[in-house]
Protein backbone atom coordinates (compact mmCIF):
# COMPACT_ATOMS: atom_id res chain seq x y z
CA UNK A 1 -7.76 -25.91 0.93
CA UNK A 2 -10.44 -23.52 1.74
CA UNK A 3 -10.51 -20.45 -0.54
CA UNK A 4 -9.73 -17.19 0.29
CA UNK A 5 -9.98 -13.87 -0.89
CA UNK A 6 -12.04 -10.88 -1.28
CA UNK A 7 -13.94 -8.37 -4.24
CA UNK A 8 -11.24 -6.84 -5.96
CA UNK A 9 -7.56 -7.48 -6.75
CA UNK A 10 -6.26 -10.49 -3.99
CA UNK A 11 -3.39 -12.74 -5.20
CA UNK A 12 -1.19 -15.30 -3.59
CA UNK A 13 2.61 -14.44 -3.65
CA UNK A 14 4.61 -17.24 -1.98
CA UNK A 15 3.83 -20.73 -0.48
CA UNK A 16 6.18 -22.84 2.15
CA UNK A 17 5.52 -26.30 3.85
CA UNK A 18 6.82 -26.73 7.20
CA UNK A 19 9.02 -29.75 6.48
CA UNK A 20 8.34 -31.21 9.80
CA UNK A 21 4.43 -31.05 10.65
CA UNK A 22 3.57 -30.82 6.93
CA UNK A 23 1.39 -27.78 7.44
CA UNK A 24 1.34 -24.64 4.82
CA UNK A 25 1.95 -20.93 4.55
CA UNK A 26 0.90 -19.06 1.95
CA UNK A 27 1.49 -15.07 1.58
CA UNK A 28 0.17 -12.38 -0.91
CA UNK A 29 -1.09 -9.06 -1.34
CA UNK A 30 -4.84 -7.63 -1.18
CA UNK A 31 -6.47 -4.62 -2.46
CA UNK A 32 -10.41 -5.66 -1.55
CA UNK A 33 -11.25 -3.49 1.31
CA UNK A 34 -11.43 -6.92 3.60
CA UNK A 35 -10.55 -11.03 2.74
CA UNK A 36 -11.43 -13.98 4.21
CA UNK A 37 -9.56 -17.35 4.72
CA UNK A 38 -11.94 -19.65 6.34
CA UNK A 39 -13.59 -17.87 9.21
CA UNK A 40 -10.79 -15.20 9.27
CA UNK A 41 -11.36 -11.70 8.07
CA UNK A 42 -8.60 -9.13 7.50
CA UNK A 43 -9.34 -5.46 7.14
CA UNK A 44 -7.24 -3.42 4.57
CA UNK A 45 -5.71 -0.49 6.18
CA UNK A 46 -5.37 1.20 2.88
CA UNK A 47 -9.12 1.52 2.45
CA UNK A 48 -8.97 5.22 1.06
CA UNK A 49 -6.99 5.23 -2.07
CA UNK A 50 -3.65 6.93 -1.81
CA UNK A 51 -1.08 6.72 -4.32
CA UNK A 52 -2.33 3.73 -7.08
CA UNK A 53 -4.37 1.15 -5.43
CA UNK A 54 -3.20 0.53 -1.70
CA UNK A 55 -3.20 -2.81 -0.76
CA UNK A 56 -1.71 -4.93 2.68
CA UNK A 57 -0.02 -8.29 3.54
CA UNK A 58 -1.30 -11.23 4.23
CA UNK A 59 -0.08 -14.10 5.51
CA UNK A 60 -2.35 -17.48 6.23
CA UNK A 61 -1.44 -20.78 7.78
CA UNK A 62 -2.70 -23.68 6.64
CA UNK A 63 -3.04 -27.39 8.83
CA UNK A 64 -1.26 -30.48 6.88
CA UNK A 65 -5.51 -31.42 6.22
CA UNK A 66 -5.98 -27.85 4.64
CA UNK A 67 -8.10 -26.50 7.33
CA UNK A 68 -6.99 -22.64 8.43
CA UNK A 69 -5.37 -22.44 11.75
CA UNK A 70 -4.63 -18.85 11.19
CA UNK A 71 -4.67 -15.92 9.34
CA UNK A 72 -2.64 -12.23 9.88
CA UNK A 73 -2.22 -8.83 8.10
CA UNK A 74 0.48 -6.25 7.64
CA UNK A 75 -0.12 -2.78 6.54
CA UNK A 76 -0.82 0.71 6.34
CA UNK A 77 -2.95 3.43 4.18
CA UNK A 78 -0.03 2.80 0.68
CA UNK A 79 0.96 0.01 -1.28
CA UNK A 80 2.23 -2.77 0.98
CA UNK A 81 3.18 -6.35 -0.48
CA UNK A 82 4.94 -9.50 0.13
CA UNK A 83 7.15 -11.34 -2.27
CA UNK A 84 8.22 -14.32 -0.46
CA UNK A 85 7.46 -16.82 2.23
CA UNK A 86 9.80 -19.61 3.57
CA UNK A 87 9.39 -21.58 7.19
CA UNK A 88 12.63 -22.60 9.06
CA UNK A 89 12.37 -26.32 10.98
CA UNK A 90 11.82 -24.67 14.42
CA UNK A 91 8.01 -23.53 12.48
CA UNK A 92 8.82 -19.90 12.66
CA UNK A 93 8.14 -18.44 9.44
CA UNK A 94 9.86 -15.25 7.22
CA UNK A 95 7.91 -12.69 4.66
CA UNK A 96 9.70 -10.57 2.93
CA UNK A 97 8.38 -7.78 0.64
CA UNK A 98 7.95 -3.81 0.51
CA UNK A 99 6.16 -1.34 2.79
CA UNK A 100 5.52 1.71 1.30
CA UNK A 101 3.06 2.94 4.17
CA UNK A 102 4.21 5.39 6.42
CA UNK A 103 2.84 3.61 9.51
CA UNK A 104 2.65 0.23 9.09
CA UNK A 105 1.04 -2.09 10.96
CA UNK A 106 2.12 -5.67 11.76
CA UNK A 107 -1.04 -7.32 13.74
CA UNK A 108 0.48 -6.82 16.93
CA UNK A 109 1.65 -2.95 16.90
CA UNK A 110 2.13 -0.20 14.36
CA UNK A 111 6.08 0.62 13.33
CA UNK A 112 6.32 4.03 12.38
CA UNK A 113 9.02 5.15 9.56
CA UNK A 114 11.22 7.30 11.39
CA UNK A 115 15.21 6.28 11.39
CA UNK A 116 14.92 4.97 15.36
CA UNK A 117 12.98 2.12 14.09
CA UNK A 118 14.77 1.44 10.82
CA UNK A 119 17.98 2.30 12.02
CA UNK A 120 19.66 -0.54 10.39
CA UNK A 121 18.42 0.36 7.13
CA UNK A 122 19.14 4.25 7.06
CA UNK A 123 15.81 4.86 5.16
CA UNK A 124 12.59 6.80 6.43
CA UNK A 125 10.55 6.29 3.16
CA UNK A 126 9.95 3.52 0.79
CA UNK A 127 11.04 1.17 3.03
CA UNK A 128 12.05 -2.40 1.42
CA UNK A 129 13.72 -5.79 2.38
CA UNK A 130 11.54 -5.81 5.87
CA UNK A 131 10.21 -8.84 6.73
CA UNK A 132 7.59 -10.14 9.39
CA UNK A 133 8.23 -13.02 11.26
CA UNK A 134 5.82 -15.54 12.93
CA UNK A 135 5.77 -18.18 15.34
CA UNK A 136 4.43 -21.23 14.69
CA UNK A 137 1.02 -20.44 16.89
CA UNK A 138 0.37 -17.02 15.51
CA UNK A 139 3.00 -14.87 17.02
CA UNK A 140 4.31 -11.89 15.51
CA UNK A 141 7.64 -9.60 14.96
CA UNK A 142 8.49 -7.24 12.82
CA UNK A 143 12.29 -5.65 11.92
CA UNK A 144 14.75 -5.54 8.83
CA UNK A 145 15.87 -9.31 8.11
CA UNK A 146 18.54 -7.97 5.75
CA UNK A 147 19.43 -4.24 4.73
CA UNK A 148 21.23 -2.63 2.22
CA UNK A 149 21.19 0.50 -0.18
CA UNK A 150 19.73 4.16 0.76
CA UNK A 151 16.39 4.00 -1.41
CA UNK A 152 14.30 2.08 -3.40
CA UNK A 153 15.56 -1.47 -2.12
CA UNK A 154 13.54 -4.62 -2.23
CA UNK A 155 13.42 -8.30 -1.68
CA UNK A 156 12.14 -10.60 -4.12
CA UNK A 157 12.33 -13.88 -2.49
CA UNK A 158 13.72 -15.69 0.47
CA UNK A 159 14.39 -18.74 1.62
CA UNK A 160 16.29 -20.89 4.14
CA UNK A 161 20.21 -22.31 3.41
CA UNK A 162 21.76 -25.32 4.78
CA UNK A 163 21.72 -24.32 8.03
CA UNK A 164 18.16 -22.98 8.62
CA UNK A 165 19.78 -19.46 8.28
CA UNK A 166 17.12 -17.15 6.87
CA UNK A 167 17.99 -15.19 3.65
CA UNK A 168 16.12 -13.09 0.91
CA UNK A 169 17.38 -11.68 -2.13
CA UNK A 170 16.28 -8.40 -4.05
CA UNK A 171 17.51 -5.34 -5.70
CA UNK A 172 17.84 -1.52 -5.14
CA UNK A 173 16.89 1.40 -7.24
């Protein structure tokens, strides 16, 4: 596979094959101010350093030969990671993680924390257990894949049952 990556802190976080065309989707977290995955660069939202070392998703697919077919970004000016990646056998695929950003970002619009667009979690800060979705060619969605708690909730992993049904595990503070 063709590397990827940037100048400072840039680390993978999850990996899933699609079971059906064989390609690969890999997720992580970087803190370099942009990274590249073959001829795809990603600008880090968090460029000015706000509480630690902000950082933003990304999430990369990969073909079955290891070329990149695409790459995507989610974030804001804060700390914003994934934790886990799986792909379901329709190709869409599921990140979970945390946003801390108060406007975040997710490649096709920005998602403001205010309760009307978290209103199934009940939280307007610190916002864990949201996930990103895409579509096999590069689509993308953004919402709460699972919600619980009033603070300091987050998912660790996910993964796909039996069934193809989407689910993510995590803990609360």
């Amino acid at each position: 596979a063709p590397p990827g990556g940037g100048s400072v802190r840039d680390f993978g976080t999850g990996i899933a094959v699609d079971r059906v065309t064989g390609d690969v989707f890999a997720t992580g977290r970087y803190s370099s101010p942009a990274v590249t995955f073959g001829g795809v660069v990603l600008t880090n939202a968090g460029s000015v350093p706000q509480s630690g070392e902000p950082s933003d998703v990304w999430v990369v697919k990969l073909t079955s030969t290891g070329s990149v077919e695409w790459a995507t970004s989610a974030g804001g000016v804060d700390t914003d990671y994934a934790n886990g990646i799986a792909v379901d056998l329709m190709g869409d695929v599921y990140v979970t993680g945390s946003m801390l950003s108060s406007s975040t970002t997710f490649g096709v619009g920005a998602c403001a924390d205010t309760p009307e667009n978290w209103a199934s979690s009940g939280e307007t800060c610190e916002d864990y257990a949201n996930g990103q979705y895409c579509t096999p060619d590069g689509e993308e969605g953004a919402g709460w894949l699972s919600s619980w708690g009033t603070f300091g909730n987050w998912t660790d992993a996910n993964g796909l049952d039996a069934t193809q049904a989407c689910c993510a595990c995590g803990g609360g503070g």
